[in-house]
PDB file of N, CA and C in Angstrom:
ATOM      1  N   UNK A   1      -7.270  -6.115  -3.053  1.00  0.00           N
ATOM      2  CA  UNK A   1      -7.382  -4.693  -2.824  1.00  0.00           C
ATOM      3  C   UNK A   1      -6.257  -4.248  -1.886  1.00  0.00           C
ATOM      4  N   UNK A   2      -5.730  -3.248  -2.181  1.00  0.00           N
ATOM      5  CA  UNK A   2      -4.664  -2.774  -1.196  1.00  0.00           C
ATOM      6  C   UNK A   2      -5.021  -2.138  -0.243  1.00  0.00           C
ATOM      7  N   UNK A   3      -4.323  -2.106   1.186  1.00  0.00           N
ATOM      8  CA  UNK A   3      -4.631  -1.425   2.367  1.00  0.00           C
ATOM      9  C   UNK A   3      -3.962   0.096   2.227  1.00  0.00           C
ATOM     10  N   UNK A   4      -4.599   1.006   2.638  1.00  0.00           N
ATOM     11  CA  UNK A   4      -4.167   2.651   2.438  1.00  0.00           C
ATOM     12  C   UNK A   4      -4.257   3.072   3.723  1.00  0.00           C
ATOM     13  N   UNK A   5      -3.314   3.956   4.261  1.00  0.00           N
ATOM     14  CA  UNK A   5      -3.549   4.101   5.693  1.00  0.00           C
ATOM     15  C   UNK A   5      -4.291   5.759   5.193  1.00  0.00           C
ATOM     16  N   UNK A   6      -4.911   6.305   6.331  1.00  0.00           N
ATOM     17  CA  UNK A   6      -5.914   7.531   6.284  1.00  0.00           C
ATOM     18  C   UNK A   6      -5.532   8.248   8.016  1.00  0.00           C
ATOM     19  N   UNK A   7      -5.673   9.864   7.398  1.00  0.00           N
ATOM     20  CA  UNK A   7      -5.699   9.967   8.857  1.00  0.00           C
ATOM     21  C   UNK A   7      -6.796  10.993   8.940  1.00  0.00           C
ATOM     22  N   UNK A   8      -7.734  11.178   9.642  1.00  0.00           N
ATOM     23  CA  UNK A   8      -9.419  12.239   9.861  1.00  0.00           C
ATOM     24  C   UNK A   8      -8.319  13.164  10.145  1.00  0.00           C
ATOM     25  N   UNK A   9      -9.216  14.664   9.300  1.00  0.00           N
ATOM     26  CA  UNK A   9      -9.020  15.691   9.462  1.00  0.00           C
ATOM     27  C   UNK A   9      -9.517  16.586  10.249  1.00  0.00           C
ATOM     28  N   UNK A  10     -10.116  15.984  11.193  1.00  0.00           N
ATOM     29  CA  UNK A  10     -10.868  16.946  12.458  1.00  0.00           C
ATOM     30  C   UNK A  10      -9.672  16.391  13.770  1.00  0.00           C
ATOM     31  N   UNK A  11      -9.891  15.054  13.791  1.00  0.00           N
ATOM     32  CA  UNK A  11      -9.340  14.592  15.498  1.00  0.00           C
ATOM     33  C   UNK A  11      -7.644  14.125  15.076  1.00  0.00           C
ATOM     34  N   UNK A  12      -7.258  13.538  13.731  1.00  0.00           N
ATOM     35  CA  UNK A  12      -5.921  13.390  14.001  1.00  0.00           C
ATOM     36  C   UNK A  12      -5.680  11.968  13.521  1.00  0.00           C
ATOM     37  N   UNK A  13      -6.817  10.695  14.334  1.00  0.00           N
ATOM     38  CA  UNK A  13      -6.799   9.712  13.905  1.00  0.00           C
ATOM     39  C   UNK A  13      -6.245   8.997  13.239  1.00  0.00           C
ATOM     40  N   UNK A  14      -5.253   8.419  12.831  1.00  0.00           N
ATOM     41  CA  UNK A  14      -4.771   7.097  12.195  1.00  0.00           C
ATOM     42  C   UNK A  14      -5.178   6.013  11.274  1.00  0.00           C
ATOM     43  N   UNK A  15      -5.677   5.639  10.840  1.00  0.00           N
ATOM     44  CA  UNK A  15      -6.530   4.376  10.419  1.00  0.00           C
ATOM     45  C   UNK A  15      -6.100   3.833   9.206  1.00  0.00           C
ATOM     46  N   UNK A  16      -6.359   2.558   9.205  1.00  0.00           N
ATOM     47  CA  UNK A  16      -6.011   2.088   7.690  1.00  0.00           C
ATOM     48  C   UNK A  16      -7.631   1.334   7.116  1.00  0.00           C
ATOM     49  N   UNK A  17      -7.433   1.536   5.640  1.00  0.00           N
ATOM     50  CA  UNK A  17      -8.604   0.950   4.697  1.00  0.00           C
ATOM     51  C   UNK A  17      -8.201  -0.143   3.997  1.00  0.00           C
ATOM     52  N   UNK A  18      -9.255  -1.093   3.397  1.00  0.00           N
ATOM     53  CA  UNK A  18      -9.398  -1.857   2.243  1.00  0.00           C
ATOM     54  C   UNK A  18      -9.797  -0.986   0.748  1.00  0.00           C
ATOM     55  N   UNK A  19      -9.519  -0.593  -0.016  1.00  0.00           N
ATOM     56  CA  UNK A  19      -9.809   0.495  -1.068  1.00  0.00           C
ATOM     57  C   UNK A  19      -9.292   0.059  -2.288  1.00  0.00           C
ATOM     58  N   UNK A  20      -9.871   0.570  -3.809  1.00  0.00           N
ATOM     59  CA  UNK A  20      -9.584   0.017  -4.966  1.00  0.00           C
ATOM     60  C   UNK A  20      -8.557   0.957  -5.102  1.00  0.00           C
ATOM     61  N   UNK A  21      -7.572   0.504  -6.220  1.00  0.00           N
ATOM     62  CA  UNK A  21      -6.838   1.876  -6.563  1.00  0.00           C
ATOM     63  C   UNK A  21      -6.972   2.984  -6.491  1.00  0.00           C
ATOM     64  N   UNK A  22      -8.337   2.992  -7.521  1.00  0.00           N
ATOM     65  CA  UNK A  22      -8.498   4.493  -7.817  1.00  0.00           C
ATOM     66  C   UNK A  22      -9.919   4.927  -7.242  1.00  0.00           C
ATOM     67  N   UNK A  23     -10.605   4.055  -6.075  1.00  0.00           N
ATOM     68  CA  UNK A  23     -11.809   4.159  -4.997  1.00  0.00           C
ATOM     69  C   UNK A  23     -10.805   5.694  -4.573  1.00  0.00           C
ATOM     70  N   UNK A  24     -12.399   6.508  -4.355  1.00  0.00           N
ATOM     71  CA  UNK A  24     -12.605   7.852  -3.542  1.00  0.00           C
ATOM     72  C   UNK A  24     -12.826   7.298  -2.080  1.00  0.00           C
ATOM     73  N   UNK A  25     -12.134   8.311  -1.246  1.00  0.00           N
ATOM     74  CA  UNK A  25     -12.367   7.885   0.157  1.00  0.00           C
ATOM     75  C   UNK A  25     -13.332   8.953   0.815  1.00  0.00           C
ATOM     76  N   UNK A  26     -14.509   9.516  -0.102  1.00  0.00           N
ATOM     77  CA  UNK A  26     -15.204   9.936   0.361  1.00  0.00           C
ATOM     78  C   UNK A  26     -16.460   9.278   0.756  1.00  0.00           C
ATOM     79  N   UNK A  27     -16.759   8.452   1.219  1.00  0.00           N
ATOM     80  CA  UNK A  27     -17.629   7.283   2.013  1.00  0.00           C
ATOM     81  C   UNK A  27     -16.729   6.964   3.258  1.00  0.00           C
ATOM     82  N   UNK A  28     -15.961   6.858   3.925  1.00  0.00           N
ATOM     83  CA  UNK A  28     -14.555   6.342   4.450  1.00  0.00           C
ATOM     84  C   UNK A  28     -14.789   7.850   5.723  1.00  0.00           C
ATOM     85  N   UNK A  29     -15.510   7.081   7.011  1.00  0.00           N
ATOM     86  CA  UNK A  29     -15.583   7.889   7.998  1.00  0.00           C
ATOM     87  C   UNK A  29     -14.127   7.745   9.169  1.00  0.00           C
ATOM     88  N   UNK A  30     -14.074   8.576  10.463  1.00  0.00           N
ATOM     89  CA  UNK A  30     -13.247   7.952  11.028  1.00  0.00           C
ATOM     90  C   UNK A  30     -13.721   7.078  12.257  1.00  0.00           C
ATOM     91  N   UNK A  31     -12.831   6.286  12.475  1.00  0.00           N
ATOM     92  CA  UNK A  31     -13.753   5.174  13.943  1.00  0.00           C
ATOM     93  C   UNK A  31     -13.838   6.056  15.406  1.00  0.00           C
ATOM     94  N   UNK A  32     -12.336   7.039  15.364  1.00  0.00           N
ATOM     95  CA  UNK A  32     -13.020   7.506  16.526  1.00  0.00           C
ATOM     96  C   UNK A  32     -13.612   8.534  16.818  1.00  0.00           C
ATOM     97  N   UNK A  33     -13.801   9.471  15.594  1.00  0.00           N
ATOM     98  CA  UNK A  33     -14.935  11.082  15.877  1.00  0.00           C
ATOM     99  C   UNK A  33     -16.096  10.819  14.622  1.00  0.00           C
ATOM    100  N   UNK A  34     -16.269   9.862  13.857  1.00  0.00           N
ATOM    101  CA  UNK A  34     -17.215   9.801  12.952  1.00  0.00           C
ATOM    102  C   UNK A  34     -17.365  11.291  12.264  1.00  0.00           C
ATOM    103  N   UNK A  35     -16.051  11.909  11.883  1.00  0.00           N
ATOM    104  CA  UNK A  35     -15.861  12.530  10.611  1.00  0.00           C
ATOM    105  C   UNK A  35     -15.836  12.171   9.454  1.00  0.00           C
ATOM    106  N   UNK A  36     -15.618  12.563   7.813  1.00  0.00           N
ATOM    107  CA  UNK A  36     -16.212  11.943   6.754  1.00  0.00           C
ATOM    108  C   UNK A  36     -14.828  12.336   6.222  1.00  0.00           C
ATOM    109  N   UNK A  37     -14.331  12.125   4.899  1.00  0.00           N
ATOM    110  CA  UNK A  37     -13.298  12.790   4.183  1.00  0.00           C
ATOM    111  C   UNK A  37     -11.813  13.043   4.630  1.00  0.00           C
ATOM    112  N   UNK A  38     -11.845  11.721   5.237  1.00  0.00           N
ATOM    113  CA  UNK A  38     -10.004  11.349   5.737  1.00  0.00           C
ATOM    114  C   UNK A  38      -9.139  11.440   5.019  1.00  0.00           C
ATOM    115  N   UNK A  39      -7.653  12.007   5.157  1.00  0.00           N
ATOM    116  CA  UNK A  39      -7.177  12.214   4.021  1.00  0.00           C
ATOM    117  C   UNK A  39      -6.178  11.051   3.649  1.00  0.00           C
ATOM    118  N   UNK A  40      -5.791  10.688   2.337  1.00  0.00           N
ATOM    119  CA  UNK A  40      -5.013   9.347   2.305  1.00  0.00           C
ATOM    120  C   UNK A  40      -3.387   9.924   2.676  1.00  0.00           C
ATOM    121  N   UNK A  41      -2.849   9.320   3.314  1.00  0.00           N
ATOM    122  CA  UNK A  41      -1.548   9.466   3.793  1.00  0.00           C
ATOM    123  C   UNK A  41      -0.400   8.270   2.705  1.00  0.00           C
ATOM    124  N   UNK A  42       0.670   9.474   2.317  1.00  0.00           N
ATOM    125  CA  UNK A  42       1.299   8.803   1.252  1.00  0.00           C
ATOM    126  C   UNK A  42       2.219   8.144   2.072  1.00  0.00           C
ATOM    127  N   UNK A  43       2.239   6.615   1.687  1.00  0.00           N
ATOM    128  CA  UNK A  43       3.169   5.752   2.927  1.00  0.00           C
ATOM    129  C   UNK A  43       3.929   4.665   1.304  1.00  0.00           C
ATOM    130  N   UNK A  44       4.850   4.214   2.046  1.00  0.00           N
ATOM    131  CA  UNK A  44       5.891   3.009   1.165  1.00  0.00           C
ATOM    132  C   UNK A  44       4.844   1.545   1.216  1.00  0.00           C
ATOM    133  N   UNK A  45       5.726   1.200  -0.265  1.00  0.00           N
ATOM    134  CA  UNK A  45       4.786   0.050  -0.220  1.00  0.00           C
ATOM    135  C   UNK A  45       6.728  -1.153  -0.423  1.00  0.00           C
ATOM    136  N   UNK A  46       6.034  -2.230  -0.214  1.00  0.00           N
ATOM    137  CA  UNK A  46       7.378  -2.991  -0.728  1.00  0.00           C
ATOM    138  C   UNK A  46       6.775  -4.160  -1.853  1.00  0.00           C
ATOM    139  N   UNK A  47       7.578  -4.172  -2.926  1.00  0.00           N
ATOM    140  CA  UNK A  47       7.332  -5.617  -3.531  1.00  0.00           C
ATOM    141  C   UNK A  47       8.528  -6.812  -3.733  1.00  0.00           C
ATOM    142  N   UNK A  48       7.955  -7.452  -4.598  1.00  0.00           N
ATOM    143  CA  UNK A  48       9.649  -8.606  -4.244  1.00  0.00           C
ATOM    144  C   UNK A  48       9.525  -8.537  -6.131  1.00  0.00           C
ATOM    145  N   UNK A  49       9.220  -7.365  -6.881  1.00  0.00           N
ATOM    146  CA  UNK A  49       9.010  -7.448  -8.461  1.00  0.00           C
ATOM    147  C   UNK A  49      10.964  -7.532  -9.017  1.00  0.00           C
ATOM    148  N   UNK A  50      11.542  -6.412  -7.923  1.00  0.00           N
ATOM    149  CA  UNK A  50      13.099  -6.313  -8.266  1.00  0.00           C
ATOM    150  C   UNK A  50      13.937  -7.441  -8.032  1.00  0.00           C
ATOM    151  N   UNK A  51      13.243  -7.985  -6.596  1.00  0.00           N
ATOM    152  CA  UNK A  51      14.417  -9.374  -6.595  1.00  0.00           C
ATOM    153  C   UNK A  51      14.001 -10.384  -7.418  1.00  0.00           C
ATOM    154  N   UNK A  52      13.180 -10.506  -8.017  1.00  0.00           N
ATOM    155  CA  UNK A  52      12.778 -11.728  -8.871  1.00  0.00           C
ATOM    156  C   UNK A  52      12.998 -11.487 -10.417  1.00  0.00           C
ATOM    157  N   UNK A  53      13.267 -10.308 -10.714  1.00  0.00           N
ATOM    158  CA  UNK A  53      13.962  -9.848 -11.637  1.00  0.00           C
ATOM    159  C   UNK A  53      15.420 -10.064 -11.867  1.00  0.00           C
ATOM    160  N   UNK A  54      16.209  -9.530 -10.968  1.00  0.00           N
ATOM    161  CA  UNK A  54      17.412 -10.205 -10.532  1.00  0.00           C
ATOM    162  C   UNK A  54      17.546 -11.271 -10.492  1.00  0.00           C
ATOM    163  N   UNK A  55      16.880 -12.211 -10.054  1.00  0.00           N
ATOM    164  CA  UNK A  55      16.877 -13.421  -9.729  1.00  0.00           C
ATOM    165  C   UNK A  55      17.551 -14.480 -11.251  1.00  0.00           C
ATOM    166  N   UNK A  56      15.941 -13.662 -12.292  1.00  0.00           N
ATOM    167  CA  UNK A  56      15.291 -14.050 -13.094  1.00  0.00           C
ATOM    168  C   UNK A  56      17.397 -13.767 -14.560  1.00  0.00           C
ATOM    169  N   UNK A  57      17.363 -13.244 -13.965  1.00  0.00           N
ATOM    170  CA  UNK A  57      18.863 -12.283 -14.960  1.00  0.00           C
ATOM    171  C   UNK A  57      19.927 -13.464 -14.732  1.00  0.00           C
ATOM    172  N   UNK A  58      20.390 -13.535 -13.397  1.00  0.00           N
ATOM    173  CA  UNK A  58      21.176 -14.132 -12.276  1.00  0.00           C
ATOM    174  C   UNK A  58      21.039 -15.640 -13.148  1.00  0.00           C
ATOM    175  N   UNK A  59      19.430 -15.962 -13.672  1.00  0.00           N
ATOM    176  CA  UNK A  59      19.853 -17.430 -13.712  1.00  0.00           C
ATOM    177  C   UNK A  59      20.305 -17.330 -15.276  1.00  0.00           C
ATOM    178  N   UNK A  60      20.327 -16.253 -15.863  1.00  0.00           N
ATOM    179  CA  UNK A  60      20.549 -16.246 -17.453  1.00  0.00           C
ATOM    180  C   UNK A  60      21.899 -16.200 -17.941  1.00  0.00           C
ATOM    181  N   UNK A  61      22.693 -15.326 -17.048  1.00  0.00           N
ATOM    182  CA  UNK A  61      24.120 -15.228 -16.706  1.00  0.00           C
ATOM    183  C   UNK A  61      24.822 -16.522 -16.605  1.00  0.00           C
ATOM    184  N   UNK A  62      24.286 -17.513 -14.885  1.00  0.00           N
ATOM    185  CA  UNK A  62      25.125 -18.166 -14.292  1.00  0.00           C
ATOM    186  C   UNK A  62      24.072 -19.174 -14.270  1.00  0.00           C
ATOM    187  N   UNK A  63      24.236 -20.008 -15.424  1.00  0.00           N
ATOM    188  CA  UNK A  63      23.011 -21.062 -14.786  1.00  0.00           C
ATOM    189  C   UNK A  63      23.288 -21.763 -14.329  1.00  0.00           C
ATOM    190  N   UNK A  64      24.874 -22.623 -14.319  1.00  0.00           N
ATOM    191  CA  UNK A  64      25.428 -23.236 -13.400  1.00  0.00           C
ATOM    192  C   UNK A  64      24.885 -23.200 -11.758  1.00  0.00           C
ATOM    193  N   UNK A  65      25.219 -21.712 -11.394  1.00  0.00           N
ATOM    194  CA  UNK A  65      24.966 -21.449  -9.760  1.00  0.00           C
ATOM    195  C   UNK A  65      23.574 -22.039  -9.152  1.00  0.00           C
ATOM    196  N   UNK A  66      22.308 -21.946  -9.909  1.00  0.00           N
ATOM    197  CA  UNK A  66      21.167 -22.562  -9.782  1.00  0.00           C
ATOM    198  C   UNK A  66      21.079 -24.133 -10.254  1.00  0.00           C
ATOM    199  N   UNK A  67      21.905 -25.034 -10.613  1.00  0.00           N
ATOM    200  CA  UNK A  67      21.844 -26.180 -10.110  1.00  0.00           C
ATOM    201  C   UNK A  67      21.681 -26.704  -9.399  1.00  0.00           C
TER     202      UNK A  67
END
């Protein structure tokens, strides 16, 4: 499950979740004013899908170099 950061719409709060993709974060209170309906904050994610792609090319090209 991926972590989603949230921030409560009453106090300001910060927080991050455990959540399914497409899980509603309406259950999802905040820890420090116990408000309900935090909003999800759009943040970067990183993967390694591009360098292993490259990688994956790199050895099709030059297979020599990966010896």
């Amino acid at each position: 499950m991926p972590l989603y950061d949230f921030e409560c719409r009453e106090c300001g709060h910060k927080f991050e979740a455990f959540r399914k993709m497409r899980e509603a974060a309406d259950d999802l209170t905040c820890p420090e004013c116990g408000a309900g309906n935090p909003q999800k904050l759009v943040t970067a994610f990183q993967t390694n899908a591009w360098s292993s792609f490259l990688d994956a090319m790199e050895k099709r090209v030059n297979p020599q170099k990966f010896k």
